[in-house]
PDB file of N, CA and C in Angstrom:
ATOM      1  N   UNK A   1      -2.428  14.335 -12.208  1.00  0.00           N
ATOM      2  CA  UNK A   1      -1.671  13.240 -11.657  1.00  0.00           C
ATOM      3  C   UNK A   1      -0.386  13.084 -12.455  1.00  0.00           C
ATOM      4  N   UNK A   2       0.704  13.095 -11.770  1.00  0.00           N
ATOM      5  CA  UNK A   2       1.840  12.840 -12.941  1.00  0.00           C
ATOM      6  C   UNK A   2       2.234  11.000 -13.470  1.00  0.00           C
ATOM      7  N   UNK A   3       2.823  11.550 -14.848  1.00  0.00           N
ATOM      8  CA  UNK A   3       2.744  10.206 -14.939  1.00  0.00           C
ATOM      9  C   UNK A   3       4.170  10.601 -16.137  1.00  0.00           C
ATOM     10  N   UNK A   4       4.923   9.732 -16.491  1.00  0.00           N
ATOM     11  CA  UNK A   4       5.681   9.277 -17.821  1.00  0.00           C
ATOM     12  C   UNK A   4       5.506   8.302 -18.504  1.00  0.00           C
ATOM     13  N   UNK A   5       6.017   8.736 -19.663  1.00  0.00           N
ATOM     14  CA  UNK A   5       5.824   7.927 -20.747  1.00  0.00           C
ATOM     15  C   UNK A   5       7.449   6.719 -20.767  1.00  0.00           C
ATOM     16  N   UNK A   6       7.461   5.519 -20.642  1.00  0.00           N
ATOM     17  CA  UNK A   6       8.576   5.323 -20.919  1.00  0.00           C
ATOM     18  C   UNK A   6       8.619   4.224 -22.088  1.00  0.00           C
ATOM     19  N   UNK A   7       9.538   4.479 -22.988  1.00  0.00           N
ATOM     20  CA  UNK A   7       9.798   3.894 -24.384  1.00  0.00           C
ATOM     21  C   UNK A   7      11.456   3.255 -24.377  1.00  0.00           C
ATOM     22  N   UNK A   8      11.707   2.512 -25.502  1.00  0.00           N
ATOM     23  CA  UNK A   8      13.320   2.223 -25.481  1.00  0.00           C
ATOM     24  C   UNK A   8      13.285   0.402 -25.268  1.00  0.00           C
ATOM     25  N   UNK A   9      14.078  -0.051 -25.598  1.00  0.00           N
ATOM     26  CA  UNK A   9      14.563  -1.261 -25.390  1.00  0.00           C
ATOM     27  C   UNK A   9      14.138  -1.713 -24.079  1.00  0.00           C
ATOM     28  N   UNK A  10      13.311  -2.631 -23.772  1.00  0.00           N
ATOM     29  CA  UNK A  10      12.594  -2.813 -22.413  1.00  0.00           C
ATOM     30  C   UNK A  10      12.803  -4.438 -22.370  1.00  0.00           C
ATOM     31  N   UNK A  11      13.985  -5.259 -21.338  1.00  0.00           N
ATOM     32  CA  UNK A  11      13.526  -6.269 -20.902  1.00  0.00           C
ATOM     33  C   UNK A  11      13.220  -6.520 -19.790  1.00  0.00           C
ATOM     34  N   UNK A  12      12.700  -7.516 -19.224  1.00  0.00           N
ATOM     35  CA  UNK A  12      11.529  -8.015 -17.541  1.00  0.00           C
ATOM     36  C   UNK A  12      13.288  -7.354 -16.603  1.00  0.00           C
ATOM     37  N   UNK A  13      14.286  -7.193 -16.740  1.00  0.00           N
ATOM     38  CA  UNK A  13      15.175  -6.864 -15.967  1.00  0.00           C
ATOM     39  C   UNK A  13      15.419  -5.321 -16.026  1.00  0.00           C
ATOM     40  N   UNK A  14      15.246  -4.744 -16.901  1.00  0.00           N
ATOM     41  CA  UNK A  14      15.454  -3.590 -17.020  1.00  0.00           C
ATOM     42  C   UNK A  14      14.215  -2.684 -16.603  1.00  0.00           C
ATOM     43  N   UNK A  15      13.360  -3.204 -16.769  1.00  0.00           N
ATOM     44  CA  UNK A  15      11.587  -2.660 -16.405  1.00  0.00           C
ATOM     45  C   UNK A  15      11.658  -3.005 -14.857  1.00  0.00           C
ATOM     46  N   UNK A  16      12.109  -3.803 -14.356  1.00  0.00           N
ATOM     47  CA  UNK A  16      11.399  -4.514 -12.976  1.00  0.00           C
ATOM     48  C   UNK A  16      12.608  -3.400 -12.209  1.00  0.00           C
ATOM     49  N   UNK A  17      13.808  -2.814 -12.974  1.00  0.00           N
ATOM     50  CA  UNK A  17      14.539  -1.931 -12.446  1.00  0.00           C
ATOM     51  C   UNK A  17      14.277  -0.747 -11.868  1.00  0.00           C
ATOM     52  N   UNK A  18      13.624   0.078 -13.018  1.00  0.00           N
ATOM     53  CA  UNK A  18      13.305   0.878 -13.249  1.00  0.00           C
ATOM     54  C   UNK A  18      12.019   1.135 -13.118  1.00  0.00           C
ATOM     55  N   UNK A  19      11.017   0.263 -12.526  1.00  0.00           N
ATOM     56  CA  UNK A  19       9.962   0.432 -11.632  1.00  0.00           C
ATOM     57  C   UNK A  19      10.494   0.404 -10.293  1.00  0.00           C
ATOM     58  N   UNK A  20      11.163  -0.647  -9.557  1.00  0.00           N
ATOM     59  CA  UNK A  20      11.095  -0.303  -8.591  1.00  0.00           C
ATOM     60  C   UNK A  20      11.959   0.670  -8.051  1.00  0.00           C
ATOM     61  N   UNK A  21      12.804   1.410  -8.753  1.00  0.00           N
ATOM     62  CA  UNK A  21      12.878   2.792  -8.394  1.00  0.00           C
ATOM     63  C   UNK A  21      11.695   3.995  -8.758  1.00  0.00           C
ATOM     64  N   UNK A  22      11.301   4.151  -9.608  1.00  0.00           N
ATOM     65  CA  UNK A  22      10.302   5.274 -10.156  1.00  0.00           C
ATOM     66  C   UNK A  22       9.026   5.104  -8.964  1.00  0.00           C
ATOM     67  N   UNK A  23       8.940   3.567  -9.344  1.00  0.00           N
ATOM     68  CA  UNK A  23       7.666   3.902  -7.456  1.00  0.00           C
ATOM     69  C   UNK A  23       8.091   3.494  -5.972  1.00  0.00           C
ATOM     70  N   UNK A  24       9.480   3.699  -5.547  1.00  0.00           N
ATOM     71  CA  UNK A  24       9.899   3.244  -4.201  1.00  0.00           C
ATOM     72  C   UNK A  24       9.141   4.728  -3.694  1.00  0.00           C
ATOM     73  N   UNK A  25       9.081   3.793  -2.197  1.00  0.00           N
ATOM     74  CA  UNK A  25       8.314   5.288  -1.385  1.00  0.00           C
ATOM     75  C   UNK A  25       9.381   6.030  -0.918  1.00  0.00           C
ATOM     76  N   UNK A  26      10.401   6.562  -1.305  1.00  0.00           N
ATOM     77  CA  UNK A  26      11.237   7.489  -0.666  1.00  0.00           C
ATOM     78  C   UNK A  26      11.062   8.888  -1.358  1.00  0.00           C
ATOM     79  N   UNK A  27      10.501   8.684  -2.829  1.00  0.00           N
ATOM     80  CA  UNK A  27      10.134   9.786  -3.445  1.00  0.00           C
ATOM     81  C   UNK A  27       8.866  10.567  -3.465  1.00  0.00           C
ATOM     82  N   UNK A  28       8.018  10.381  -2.128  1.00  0.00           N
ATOM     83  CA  UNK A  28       7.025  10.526  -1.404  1.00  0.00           C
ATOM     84  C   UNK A  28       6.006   9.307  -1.366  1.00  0.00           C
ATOM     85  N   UNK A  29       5.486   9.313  -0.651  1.00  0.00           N
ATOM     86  CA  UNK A  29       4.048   8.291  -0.409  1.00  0.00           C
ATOM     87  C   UNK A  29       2.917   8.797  -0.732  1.00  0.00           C
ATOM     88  N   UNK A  30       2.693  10.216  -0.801  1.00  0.00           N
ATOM     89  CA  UNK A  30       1.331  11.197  -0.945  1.00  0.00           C
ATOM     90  C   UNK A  30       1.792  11.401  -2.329  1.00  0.00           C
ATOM     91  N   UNK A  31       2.365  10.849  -2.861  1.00  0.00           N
ATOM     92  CA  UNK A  31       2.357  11.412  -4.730  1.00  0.00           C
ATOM     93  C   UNK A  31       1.766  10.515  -5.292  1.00  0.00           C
ATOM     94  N   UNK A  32       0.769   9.961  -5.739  1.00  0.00           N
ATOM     95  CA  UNK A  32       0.353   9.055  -7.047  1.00  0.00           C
ATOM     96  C   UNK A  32       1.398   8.848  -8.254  1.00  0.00           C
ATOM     97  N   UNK A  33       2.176   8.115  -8.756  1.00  0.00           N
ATOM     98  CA  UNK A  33       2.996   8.033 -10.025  1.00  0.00           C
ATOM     99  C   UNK A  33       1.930   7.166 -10.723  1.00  0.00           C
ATOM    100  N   UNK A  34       1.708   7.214 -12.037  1.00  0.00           N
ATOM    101  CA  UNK A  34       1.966   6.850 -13.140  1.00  0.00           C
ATOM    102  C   UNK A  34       2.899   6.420 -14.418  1.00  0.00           C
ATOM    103  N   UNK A  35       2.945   5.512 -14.764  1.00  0.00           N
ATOM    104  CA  UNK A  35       3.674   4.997 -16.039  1.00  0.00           C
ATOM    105  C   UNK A  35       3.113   4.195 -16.417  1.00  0.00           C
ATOM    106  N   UNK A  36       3.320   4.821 -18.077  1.00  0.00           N
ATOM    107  CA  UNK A  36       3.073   4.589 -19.747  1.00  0.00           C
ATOM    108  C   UNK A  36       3.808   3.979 -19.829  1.00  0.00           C
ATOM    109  N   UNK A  37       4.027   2.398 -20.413  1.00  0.00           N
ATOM    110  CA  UNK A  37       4.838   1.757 -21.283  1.00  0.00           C
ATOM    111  C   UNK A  37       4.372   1.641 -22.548  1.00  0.00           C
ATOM    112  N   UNK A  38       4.903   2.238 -23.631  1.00  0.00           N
ATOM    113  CA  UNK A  38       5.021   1.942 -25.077  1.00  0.00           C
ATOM    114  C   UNK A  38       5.990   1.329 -25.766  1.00  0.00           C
ATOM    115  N   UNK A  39       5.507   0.051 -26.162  1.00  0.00           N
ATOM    116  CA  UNK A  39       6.162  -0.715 -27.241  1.00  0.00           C
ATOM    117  C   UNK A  39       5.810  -0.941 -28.558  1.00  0.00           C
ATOM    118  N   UNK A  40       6.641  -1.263 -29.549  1.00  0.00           N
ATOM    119  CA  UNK A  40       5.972  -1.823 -30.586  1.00  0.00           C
ATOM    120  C   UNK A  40       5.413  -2.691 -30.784  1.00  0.00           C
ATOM    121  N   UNK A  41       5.352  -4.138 -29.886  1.00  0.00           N
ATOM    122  CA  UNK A  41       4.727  -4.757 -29.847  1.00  0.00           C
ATOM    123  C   UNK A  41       4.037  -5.776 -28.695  1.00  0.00           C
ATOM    124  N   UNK A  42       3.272  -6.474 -28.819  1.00  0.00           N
ATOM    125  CA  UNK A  42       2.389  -6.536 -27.807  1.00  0.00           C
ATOM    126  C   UNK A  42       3.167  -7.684 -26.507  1.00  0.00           C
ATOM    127  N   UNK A  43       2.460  -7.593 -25.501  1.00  0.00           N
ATOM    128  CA  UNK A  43       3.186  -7.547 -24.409  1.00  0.00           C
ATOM    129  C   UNK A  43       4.328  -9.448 -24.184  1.00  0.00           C
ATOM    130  N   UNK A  44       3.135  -9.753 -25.205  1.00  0.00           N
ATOM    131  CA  UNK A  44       3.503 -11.325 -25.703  1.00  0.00           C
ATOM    132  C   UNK A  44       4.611 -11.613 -25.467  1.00  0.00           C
ATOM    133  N   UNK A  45       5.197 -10.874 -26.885  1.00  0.00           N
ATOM    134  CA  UNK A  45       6.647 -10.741 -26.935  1.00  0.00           C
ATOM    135  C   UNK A  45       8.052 -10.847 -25.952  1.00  0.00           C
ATOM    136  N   UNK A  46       7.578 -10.310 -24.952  1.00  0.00           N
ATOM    137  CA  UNK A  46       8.866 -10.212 -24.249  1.00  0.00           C
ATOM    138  C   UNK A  46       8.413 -11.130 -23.140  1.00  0.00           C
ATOM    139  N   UNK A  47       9.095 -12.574 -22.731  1.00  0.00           N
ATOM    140  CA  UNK A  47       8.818 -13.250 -22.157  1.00  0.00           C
ATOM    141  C   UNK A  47       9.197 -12.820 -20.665  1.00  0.00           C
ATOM    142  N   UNK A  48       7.703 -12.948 -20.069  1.00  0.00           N
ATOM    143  CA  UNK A  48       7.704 -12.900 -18.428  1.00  0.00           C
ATOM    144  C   UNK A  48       7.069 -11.499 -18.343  1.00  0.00           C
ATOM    145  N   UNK A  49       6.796 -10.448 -19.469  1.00  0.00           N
ATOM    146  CA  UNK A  49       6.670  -9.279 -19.132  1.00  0.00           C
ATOM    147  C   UNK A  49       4.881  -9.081 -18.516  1.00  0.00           C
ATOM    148  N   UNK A  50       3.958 -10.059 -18.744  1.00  0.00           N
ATOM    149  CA  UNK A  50       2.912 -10.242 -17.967  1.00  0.00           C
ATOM    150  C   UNK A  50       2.705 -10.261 -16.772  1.00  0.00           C
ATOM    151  N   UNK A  51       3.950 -11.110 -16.169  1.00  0.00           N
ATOM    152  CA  UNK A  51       4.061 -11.098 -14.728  1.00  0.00           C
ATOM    153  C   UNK A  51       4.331  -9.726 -13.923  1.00  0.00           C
ATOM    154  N   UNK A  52       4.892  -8.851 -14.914  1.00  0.00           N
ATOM    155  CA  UNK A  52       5.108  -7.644 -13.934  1.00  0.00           C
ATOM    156  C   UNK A  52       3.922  -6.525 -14.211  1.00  0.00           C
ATOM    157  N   UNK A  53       3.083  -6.863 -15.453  1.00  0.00           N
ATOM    158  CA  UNK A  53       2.540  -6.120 -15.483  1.00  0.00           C
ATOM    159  C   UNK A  53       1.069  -6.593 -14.861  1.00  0.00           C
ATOM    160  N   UNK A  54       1.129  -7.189 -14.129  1.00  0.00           N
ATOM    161  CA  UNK A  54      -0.051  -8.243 -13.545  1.00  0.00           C
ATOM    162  C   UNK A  54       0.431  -8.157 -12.113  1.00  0.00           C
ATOM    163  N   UNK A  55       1.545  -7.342 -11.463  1.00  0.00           N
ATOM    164  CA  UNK A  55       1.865  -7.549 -10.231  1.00  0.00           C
ATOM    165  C   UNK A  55       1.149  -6.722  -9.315  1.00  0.00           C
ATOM    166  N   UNK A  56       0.360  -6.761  -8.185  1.00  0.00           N
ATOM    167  CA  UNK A  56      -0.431  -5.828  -7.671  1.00  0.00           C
ATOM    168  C   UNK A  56       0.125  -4.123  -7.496  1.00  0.00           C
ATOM    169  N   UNK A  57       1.469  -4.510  -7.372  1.00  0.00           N
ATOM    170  CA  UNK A  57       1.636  -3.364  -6.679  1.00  0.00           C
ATOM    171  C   UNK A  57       2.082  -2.176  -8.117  1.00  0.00           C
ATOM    172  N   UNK A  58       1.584  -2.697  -9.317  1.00  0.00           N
ATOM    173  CA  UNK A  58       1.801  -1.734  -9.911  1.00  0.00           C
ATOM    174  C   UNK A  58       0.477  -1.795 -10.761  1.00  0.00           C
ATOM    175  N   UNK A  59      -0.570  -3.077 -10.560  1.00  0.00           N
ATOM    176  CA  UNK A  59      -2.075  -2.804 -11.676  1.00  0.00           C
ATOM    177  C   UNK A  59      -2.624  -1.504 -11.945  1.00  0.00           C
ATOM    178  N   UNK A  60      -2.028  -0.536 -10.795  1.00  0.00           N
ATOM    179  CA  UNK A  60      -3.441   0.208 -11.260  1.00  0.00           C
ATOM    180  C   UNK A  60      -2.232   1.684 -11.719  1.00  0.00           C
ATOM    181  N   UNK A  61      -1.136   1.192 -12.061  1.00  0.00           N
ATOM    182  CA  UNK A  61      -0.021   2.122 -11.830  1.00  0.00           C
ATOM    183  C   UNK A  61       0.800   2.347 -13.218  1.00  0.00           C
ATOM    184  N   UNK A  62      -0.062   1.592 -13.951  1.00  0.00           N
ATOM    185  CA  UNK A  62       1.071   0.826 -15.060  1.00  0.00           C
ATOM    186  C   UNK A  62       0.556   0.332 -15.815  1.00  0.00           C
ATOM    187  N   UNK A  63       0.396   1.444 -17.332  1.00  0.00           N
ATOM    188  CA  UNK A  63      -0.420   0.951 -18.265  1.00  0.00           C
ATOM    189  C   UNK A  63       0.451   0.676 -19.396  1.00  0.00           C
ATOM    190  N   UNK A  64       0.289  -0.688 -20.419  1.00  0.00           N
ATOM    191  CA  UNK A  64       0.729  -1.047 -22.020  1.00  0.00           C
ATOM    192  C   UNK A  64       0.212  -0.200 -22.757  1.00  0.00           C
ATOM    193  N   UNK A  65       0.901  -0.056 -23.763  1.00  0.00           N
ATOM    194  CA  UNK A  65       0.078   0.233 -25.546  1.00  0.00           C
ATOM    195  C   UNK A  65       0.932  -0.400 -26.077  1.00  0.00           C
ATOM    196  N   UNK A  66       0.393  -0.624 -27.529  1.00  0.00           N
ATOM    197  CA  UNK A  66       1.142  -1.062 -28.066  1.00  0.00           C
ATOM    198  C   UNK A  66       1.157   0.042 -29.255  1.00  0.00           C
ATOM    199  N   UNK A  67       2.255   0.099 -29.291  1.00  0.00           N
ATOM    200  CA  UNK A  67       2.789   1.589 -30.588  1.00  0.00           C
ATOM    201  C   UNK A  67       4.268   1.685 -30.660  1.00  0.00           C
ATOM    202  N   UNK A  68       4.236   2.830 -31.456  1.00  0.00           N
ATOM    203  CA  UNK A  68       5.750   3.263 -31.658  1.00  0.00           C
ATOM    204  C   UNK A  68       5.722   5.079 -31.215  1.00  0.00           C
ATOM    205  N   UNK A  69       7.104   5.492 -30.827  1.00  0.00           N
ATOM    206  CA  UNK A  69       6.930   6.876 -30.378  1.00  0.00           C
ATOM    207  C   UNK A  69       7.143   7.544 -32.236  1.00  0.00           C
ATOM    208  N   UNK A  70       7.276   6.474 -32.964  1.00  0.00           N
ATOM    209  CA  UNK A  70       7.487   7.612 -34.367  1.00  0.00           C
ATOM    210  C   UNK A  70       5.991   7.903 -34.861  1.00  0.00           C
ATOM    211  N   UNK A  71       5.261   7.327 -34.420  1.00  0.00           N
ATOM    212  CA  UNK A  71       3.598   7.765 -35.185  1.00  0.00           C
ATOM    213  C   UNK A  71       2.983   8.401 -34.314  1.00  0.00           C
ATOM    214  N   UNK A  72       2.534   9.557 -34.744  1.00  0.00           N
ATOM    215  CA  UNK A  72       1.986  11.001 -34.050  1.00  0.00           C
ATOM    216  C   UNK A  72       0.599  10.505 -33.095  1.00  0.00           C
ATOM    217  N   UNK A  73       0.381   9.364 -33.998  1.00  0.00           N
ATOM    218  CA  UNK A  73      -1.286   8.884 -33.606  1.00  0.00           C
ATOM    219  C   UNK A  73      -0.892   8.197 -32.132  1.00  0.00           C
ATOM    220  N   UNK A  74       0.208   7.803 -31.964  1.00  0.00           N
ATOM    221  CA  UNK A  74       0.376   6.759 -30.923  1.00  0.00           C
ATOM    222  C   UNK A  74       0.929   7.529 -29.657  1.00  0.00           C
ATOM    223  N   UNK A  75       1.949   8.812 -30.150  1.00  0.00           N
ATOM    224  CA  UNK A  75       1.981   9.326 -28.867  1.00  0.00           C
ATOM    225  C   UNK A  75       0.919  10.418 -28.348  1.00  0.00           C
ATOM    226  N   UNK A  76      -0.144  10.311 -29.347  1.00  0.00           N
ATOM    227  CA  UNK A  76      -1.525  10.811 -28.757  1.00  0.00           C
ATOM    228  C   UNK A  76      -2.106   9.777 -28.064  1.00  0.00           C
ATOM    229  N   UNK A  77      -2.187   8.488 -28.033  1.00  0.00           N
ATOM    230  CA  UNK A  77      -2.777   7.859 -27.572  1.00  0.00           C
ATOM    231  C   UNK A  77      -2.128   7.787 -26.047  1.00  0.00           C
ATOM    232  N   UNK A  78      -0.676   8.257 -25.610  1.00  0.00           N
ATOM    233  CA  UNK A  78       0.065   8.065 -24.431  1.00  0.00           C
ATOM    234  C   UNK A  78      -0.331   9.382 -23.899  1.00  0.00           C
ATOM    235  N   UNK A  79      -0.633  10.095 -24.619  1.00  0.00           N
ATOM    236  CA  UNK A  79      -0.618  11.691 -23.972  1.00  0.00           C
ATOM    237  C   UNK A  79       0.603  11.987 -23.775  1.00  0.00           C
ATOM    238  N   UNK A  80       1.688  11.988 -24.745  1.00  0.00           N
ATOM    239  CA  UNK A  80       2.937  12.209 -24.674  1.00  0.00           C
ATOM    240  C   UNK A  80       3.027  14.117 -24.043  1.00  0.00           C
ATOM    241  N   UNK A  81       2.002  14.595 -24.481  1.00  0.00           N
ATOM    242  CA  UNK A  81       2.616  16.275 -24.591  1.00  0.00           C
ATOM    243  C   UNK A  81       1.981  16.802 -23.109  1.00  0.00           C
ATOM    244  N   UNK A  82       1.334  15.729 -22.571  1.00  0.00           N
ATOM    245  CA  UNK A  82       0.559  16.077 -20.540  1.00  0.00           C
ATOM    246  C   UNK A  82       1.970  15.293 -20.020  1.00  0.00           C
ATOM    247  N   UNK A  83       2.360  14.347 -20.215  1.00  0.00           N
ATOM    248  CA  UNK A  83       3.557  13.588 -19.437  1.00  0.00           C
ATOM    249  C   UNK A  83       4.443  14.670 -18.883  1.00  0.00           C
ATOM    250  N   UNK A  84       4.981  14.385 -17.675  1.00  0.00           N
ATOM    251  CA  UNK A  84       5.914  15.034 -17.154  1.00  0.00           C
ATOM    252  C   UNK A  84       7.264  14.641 -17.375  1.00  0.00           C
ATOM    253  N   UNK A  85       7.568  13.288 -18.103  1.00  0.00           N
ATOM    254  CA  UNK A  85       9.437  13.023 -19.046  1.00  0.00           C
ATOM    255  C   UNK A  85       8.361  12.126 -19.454  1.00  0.00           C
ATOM    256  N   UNK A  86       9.195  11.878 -20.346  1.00  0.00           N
ATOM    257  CA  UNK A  86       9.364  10.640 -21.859  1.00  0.00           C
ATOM    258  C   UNK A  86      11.079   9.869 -21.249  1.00  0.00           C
ATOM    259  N   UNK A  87      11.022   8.894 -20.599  1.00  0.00           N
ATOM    260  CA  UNK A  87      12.261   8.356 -20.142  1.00  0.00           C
ATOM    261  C   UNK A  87      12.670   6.674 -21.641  1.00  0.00           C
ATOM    262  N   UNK A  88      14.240   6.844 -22.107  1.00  0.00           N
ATOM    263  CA  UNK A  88      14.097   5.986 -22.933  1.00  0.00           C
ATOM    264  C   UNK A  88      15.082   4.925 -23.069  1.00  0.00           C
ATOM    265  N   UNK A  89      14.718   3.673 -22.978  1.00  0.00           N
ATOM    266  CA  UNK A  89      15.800   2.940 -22.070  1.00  0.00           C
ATOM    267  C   UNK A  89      16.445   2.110 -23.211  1.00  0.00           C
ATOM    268  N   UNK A  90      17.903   2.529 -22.907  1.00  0.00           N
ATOM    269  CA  UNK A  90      18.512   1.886 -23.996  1.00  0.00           C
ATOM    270  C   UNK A  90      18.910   0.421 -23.834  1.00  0.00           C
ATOM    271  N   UNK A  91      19.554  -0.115 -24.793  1.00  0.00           N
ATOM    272  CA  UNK A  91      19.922  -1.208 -25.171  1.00  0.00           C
ATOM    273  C   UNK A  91      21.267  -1.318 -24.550  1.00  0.00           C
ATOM    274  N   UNK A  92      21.450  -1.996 -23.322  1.00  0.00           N
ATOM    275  CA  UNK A  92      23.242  -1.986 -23.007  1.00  0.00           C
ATOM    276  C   UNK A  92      24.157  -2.620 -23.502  1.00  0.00           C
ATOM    277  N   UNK A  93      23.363  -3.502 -24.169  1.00  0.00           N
ATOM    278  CA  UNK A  93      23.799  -4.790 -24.894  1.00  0.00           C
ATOM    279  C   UNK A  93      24.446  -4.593 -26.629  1.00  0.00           C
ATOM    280  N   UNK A  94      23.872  -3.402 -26.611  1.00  0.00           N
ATOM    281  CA  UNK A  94      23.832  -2.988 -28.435  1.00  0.00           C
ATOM    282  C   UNK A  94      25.132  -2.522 -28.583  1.00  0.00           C
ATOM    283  N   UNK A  95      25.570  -3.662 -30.212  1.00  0.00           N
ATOM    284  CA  UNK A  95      27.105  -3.336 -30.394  1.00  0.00           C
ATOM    285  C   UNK A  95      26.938  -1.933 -31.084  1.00  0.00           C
ATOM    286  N   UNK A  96      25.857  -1.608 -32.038  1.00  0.00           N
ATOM    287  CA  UNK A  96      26.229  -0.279 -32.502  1.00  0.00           C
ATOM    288  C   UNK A  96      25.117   1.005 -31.725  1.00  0.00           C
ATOM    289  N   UNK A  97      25.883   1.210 -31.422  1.00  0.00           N
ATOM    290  CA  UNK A  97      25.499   2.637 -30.466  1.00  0.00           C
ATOM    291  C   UNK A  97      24.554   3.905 -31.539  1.00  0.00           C
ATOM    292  N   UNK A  98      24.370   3.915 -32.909  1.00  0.00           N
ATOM    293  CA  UNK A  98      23.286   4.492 -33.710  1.00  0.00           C
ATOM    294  C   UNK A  98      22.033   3.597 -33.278  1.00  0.00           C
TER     295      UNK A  98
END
């Protein structure tokens, strides 16, 4: 089943983006997608991000961890090296670009 891993600066606007492109049905209907969200921390944090991950049309589509992509242990736990991309969403907002 394919699935990605996606990591990077994630707020409820940038996620709710970038889901509903990654699962619109124009990129087939007979494909199953999957997506990994990995953060460092737990879903708490980013206010409202429950609501999307609680939304039907992605429960069974759309799994948390909580990790970092720098610890080997954690992108074992995503199955980083079966994923078909690692997509990583930056910060648009960030004055320094390092």
């Amino acid at each position: 089943m394919p699935f990605i891993v996606l990591i990077g600066t994630v707020s409820p606007t940038s996620l709710t983006n970038f889901l509903e492109e990654y699962f619109h049905k124009d990129h087939g209907e007979d494909i199953t997608r999957h997506c990994v969200l990995m953060q460092p921390y737990g879903p708490e944090k980013i206010p409202d991000l429950h609501l999307i991950l609680n939304k039907s049309k992605y429960l069974h589509n759309l799994k948390y961890i909580e990790g970092t992509p720098l610890e080997p242990h954690d992108l074992d736990r995503c199955f980083v090296e079966k994923a078909d991309a690692v997509i990583i969403l930056s910060d648009k907002f960030s004055f320094d670009a390092d």
